[in-house]
PDB file of N, CA and C in Angstrom:
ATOM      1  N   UNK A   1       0.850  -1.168   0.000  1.00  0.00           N
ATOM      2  CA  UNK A   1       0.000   0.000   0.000  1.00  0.00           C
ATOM      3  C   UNK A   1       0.895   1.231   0.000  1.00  0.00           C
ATOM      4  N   UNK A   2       0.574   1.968  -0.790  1.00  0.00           N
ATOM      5  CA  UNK A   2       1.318   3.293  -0.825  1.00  0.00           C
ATOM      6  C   UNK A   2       0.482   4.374  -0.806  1.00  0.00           C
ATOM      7  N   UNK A   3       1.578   5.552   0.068  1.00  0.00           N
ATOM      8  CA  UNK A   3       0.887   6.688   0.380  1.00  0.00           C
ATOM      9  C   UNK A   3       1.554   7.620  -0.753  1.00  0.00           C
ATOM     10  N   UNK A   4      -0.449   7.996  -1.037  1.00  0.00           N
ATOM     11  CA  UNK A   4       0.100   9.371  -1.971  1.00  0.00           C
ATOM     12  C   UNK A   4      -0.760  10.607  -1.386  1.00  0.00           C
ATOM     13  N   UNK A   5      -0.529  10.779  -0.283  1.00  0.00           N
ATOM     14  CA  UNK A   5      -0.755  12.436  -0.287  1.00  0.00           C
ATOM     15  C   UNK A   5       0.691  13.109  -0.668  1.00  0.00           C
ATOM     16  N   UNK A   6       0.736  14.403  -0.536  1.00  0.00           N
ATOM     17  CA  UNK A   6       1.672  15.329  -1.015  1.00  0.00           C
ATOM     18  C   UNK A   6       2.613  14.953   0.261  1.00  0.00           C
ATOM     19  N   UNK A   7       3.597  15.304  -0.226  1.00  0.00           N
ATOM     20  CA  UNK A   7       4.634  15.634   0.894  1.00  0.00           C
ATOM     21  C   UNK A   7       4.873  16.769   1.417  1.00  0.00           C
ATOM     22  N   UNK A   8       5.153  16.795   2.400  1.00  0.00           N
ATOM     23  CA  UNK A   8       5.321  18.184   3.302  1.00  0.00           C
ATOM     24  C   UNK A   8       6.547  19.123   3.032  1.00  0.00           C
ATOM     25  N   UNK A   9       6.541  20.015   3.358  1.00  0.00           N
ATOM     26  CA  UNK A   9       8.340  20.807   2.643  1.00  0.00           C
ATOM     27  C   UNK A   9       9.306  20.359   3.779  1.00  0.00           C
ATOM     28  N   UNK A  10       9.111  19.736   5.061  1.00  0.00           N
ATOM     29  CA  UNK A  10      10.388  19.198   5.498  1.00  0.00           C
ATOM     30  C   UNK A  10      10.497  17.564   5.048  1.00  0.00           C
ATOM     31  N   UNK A  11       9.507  16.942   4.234  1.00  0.00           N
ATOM     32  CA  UNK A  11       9.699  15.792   4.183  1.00  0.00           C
ATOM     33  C   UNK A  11      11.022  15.531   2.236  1.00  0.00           C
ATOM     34  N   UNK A  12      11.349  14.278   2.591  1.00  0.00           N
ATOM     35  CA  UNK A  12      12.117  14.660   1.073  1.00  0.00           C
ATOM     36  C   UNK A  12      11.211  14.312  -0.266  1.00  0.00           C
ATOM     37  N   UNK A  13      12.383  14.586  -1.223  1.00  0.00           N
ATOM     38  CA  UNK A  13      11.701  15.003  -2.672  1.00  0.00           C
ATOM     39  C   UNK A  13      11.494  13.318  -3.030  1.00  0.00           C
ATOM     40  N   UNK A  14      10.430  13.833  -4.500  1.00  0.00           N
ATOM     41  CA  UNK A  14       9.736  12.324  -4.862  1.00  0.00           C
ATOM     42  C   UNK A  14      11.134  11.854  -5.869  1.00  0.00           C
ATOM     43  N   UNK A  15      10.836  10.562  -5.766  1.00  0.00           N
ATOM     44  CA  UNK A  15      12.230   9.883  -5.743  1.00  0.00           C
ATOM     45  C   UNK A  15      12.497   9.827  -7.791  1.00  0.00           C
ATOM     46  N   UNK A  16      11.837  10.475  -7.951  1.00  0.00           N
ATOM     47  CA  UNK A  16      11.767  10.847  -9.552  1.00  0.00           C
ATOM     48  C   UNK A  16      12.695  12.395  -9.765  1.00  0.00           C
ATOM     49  N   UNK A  17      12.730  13.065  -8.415  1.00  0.00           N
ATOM     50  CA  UNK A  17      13.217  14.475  -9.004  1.00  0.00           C
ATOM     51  C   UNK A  17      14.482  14.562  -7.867  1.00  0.00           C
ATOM     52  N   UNK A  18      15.946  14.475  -7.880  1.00  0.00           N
ATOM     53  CA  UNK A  18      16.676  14.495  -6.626  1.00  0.00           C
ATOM     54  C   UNK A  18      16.923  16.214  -6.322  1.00  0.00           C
ATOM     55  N   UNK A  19      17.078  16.048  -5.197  1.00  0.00           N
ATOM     56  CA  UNK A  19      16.954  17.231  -4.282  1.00  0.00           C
ATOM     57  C   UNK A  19      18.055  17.958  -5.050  1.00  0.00           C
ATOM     58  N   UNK A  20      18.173  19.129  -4.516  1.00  0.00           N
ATOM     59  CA  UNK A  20      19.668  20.454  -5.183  1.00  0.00           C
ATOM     60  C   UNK A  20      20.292  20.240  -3.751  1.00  0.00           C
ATOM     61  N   UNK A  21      21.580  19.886  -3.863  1.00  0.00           N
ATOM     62  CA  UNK A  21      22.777  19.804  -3.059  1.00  0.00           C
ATOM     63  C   UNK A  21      22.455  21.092  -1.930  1.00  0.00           C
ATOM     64  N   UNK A  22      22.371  22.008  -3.003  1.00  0.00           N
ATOM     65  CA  UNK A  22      23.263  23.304  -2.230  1.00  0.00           C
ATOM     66  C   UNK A  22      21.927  23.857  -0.908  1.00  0.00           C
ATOM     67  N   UNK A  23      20.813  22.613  -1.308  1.00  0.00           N
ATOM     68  CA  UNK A  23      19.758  23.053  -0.352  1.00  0.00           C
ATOM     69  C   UNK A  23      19.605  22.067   0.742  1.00  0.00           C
ATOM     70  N   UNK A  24      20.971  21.373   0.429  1.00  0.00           N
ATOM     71  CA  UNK A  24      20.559  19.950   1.640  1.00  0.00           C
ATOM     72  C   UNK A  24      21.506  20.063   2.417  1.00  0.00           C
ATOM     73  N   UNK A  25      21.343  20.503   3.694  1.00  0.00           N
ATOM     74  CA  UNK A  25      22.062  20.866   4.914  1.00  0.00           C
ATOM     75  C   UNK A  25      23.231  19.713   4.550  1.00  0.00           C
ATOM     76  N   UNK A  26      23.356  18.679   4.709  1.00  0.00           N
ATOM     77  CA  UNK A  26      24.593  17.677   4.819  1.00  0.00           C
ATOM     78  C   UNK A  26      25.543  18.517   3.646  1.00  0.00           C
ATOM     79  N   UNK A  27      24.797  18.867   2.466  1.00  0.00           N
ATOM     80  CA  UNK A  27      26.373  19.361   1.629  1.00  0.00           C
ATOM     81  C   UNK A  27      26.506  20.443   2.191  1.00  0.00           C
ATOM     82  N   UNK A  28      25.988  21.667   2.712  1.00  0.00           N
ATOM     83  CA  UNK A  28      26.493  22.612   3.244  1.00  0.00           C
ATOM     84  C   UNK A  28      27.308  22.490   4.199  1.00  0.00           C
ATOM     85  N   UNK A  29      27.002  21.756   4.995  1.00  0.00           N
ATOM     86  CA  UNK A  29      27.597  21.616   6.485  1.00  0.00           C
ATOM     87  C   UNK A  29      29.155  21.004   5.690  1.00  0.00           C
ATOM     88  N   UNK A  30      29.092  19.823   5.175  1.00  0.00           N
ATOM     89  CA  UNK A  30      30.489  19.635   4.252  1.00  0.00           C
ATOM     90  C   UNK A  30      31.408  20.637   3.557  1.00  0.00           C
ATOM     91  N   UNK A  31      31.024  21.395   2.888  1.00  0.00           N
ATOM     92  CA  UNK A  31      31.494  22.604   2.090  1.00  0.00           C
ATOM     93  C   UNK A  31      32.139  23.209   3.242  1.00  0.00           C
ATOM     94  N   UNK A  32      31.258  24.190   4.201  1.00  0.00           N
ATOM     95  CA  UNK A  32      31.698  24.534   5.288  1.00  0.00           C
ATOM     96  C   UNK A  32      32.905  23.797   6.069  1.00  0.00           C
ATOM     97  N   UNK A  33      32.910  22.632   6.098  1.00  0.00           N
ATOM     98  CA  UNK A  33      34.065  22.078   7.625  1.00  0.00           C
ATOM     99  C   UNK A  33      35.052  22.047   6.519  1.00  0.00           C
ATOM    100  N   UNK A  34      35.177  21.694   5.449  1.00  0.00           N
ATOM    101  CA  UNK A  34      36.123  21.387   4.591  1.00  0.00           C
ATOM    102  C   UNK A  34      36.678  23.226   4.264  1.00  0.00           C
ATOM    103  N   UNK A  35      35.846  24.233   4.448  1.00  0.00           N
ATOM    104  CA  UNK A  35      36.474  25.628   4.386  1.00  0.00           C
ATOM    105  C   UNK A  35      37.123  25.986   5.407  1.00  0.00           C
ATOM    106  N   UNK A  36      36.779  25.313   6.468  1.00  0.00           N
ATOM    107  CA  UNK A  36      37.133  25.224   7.896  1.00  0.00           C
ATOM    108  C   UNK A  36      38.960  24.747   7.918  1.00  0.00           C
ATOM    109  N   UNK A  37      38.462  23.476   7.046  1.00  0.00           N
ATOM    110  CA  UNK A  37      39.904  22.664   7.136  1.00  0.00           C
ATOM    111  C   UNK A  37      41.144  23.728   6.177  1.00  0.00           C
ATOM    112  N   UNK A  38      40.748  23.976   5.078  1.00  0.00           N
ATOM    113  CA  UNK A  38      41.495  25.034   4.498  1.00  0.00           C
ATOM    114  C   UNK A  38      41.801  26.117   4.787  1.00  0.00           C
ATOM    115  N   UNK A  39      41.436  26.484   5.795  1.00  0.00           N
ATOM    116  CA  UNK A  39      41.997  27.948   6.471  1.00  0.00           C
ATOM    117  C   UNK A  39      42.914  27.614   7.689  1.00  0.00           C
ATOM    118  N   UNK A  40      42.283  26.615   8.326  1.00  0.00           N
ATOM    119  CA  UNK A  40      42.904  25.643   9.134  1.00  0.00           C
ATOM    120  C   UNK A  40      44.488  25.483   8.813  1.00  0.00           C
ATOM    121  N   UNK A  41      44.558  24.948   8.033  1.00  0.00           N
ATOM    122  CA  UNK A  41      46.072  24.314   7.255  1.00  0.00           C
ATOM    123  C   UNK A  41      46.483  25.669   6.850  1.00  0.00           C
ATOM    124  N   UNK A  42      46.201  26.749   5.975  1.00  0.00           N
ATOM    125  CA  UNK A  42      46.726  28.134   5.730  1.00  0.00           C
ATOM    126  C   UNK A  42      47.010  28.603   7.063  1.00  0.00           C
ATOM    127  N   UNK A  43      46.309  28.595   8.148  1.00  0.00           N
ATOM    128  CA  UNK A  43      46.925  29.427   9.196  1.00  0.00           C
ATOM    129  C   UNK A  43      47.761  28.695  10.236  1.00  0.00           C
ATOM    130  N   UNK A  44      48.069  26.997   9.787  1.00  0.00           N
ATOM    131  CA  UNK A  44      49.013  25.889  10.384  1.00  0.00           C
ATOM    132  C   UNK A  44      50.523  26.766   9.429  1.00  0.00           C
ATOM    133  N   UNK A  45      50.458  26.722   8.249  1.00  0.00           N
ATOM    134  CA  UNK A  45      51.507  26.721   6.958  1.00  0.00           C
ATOM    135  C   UNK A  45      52.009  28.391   7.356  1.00  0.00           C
ATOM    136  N   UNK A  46      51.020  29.093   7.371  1.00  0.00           N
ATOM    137  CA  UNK A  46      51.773  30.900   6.896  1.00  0.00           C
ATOM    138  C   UNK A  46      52.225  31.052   8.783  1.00  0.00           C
ATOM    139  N   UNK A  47      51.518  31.049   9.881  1.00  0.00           N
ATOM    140  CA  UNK A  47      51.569  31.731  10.570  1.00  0.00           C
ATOM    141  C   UNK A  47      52.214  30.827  12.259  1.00  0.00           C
ATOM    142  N   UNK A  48      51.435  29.400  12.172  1.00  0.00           N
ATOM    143  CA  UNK A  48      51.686  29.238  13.551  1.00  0.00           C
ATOM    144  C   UNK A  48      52.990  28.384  12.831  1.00  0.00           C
ATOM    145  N   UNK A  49      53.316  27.664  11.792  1.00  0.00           N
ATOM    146  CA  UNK A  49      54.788  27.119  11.859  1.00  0.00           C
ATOM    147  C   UNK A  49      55.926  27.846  12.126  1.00  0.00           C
ATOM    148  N   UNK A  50      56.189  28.790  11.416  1.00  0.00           N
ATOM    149  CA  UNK A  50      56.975  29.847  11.403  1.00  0.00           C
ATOM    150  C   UNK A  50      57.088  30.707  12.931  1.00  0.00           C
ATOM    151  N   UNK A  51      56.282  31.118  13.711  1.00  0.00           N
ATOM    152  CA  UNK A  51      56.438  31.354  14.856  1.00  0.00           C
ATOM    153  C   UNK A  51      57.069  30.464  15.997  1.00  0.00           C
ATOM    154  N   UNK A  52      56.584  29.206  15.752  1.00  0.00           N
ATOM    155  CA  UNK A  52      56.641  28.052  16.829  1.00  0.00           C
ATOM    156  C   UNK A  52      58.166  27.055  16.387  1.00  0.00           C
ATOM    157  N   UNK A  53      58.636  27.564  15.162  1.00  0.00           N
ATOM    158  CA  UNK A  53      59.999  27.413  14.685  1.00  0.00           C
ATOM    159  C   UNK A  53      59.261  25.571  14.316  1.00  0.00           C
ATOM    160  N   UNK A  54      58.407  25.131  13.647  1.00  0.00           N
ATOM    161  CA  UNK A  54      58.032  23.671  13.700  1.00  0.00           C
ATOM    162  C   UNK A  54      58.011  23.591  12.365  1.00  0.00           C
ATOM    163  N   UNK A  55      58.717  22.515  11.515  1.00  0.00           N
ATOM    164  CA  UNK A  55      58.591  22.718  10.467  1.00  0.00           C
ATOM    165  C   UNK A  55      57.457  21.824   9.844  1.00  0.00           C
ATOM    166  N   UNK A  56      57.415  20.196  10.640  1.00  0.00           N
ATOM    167  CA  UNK A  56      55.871  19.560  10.825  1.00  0.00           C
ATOM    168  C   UNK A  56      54.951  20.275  10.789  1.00  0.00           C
ATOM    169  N   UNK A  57      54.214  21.360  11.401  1.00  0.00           N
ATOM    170  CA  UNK A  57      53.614  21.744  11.500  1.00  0.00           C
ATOM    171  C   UNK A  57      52.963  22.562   9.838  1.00  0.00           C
ATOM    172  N   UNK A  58      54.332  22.692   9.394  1.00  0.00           N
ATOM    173  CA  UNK A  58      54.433  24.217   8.079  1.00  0.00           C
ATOM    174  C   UNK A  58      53.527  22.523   7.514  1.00  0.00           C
ATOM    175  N   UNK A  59      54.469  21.666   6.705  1.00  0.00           N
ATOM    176  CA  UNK A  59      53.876  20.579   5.937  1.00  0.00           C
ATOM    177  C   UNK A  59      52.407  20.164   6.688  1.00  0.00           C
ATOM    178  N   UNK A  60      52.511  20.113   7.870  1.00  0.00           N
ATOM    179  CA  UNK A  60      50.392  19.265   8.051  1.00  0.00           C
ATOM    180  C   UNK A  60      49.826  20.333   7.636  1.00  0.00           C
ATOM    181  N   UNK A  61      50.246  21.741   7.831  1.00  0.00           N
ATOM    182  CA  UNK A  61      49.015  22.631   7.619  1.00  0.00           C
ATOM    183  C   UNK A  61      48.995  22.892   5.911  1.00  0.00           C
ATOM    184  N   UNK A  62      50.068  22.342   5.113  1.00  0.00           N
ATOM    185  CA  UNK A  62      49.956  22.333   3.536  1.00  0.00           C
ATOM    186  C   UNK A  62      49.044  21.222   3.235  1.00  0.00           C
ATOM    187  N   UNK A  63      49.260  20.100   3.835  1.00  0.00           N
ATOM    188  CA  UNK A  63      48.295  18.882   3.497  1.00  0.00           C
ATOM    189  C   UNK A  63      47.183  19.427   3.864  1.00  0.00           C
ATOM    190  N   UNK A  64      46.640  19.466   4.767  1.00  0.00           N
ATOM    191  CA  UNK A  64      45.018  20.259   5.244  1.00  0.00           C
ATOM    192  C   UNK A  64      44.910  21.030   4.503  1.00  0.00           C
ATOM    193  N   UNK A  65      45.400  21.926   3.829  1.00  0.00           N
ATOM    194  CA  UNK A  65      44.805  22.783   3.019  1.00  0.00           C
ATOM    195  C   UNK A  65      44.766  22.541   2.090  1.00  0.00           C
ATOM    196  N   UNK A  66      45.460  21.388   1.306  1.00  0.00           N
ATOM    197  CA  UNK A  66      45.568  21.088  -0.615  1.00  0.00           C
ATOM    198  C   UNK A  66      43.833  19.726   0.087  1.00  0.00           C
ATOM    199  N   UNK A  67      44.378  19.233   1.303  1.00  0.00           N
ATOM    200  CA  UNK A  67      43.179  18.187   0.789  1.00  0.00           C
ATOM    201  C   UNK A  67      42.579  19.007   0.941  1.00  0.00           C
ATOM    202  N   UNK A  68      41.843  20.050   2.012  1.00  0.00           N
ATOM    203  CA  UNK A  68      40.925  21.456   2.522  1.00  0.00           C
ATOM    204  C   UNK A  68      39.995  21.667   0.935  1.00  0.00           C
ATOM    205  N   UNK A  69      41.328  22.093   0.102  1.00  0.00           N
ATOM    206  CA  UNK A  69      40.923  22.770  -0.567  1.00  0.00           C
ATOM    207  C   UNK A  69      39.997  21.529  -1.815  1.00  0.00           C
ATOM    208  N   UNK A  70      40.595  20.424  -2.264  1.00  0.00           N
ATOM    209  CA  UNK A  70      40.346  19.722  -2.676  1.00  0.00           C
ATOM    210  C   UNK A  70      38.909  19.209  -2.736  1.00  0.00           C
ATOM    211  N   UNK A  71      38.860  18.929  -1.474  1.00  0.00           N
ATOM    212  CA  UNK A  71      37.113  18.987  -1.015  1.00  0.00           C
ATOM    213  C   UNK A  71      36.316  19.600  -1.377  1.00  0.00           C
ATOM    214  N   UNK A  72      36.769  20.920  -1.229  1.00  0.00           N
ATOM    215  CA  UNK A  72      35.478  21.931  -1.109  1.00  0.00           C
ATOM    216  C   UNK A  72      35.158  21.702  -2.911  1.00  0.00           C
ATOM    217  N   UNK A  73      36.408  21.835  -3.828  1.00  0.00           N
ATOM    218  CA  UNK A  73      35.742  21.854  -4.678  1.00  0.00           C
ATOM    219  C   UNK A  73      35.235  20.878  -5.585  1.00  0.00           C
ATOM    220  N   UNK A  74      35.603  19.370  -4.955  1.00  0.00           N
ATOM    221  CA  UNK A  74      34.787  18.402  -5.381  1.00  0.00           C
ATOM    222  C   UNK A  74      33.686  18.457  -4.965  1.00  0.00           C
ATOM    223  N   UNK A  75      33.230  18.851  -3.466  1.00  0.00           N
ATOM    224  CA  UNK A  75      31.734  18.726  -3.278  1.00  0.00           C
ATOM    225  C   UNK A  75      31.063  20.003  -4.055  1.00  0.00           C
ATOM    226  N   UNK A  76      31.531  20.940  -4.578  1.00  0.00           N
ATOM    227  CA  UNK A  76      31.375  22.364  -5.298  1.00  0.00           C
ATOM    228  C   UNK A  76      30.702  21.672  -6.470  1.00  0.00           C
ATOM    229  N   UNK A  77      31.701  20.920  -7.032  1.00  0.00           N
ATOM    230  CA  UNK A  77      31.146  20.094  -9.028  1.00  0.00           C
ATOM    231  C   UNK A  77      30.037  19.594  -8.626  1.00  0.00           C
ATOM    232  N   UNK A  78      30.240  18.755  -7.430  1.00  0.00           N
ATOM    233  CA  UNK A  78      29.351  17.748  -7.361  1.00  0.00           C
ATOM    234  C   UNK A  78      27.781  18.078  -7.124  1.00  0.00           C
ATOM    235  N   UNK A  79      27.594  19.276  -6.503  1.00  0.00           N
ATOM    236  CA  UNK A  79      26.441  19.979  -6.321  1.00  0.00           C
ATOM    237  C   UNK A  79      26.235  20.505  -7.933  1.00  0.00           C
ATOM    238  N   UNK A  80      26.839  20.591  -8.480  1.00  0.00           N
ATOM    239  CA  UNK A  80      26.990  21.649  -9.576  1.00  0.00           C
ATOM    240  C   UNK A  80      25.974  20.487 -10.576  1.00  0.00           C
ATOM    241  N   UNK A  81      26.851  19.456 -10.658  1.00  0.00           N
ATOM    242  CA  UNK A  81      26.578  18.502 -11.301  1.00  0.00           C
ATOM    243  C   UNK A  81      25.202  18.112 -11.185  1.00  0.00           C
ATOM    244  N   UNK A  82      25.071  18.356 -10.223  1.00  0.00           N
ATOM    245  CA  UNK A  82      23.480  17.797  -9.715  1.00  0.00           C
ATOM    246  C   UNK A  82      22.418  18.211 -10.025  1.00  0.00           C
ATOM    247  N   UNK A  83      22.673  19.890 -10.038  1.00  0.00           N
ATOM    248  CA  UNK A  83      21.594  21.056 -10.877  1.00  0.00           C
ATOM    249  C   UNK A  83      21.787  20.778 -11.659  1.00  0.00           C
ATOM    250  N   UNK A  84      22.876  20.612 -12.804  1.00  0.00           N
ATOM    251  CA  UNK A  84      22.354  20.381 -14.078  1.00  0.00           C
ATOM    252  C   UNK A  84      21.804  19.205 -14.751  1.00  0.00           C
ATOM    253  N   UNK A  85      21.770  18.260 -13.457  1.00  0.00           N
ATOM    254  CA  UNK A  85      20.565  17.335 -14.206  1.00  0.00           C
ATOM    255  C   UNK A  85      19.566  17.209 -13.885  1.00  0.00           C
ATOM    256  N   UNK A  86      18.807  18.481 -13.306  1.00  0.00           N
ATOM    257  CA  UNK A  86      17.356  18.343 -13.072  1.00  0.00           C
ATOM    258  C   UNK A  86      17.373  18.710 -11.469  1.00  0.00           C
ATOM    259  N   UNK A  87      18.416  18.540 -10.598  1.00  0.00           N
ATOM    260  CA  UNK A  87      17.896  18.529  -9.071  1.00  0.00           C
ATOM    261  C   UNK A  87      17.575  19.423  -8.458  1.00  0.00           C
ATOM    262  N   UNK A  88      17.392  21.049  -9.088  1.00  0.00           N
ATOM    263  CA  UNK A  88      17.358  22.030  -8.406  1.00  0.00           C
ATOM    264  C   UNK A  88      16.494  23.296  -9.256  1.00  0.00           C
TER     265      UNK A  88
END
């Protein structure tokens, strides 16, 4: 038996039309921590290595920020990708 009344606007989309990324809290919240992580690693790399004389520190905060950055803009296409096939 299946229910067809309408769906409500907090309930999700009909499984014929997929939702737009950029409106579904989980990719935002992703985009976000991953901008998080890239500033993160920029202010590991420019500011606290160099003060704290650590040179570990200079390299983790380059990795955090190439993956940082990496992220953001795979989940970026990937939303992207999504509108243009109908999800948004």
């Amino acid at each position: 038996m299946t229910d067809d009344t309408p769906s409500s606007p907090g309930s999700a989309p009909p499984a014929d039309r997929p939702a737009d990324p950029e409106r579904e809290p989980i990719y935002r919240l992703v985009r976000r921590l991953m901008l998080f992580d890239l500033l993160l690693g920029v202010v590991l790399f420019a500011i606290v290595g160099p003060i704290w004389h650590i040179p570990g520190l200079q390299i983790a905060g380059a990795l955090l920020a190439a993956i940082g950055l990496a992220l953001y803009v795979f989940f970026g296409r990937l939303a992207a990708r999504q509108r243009a096939r109908g999800g948004g």
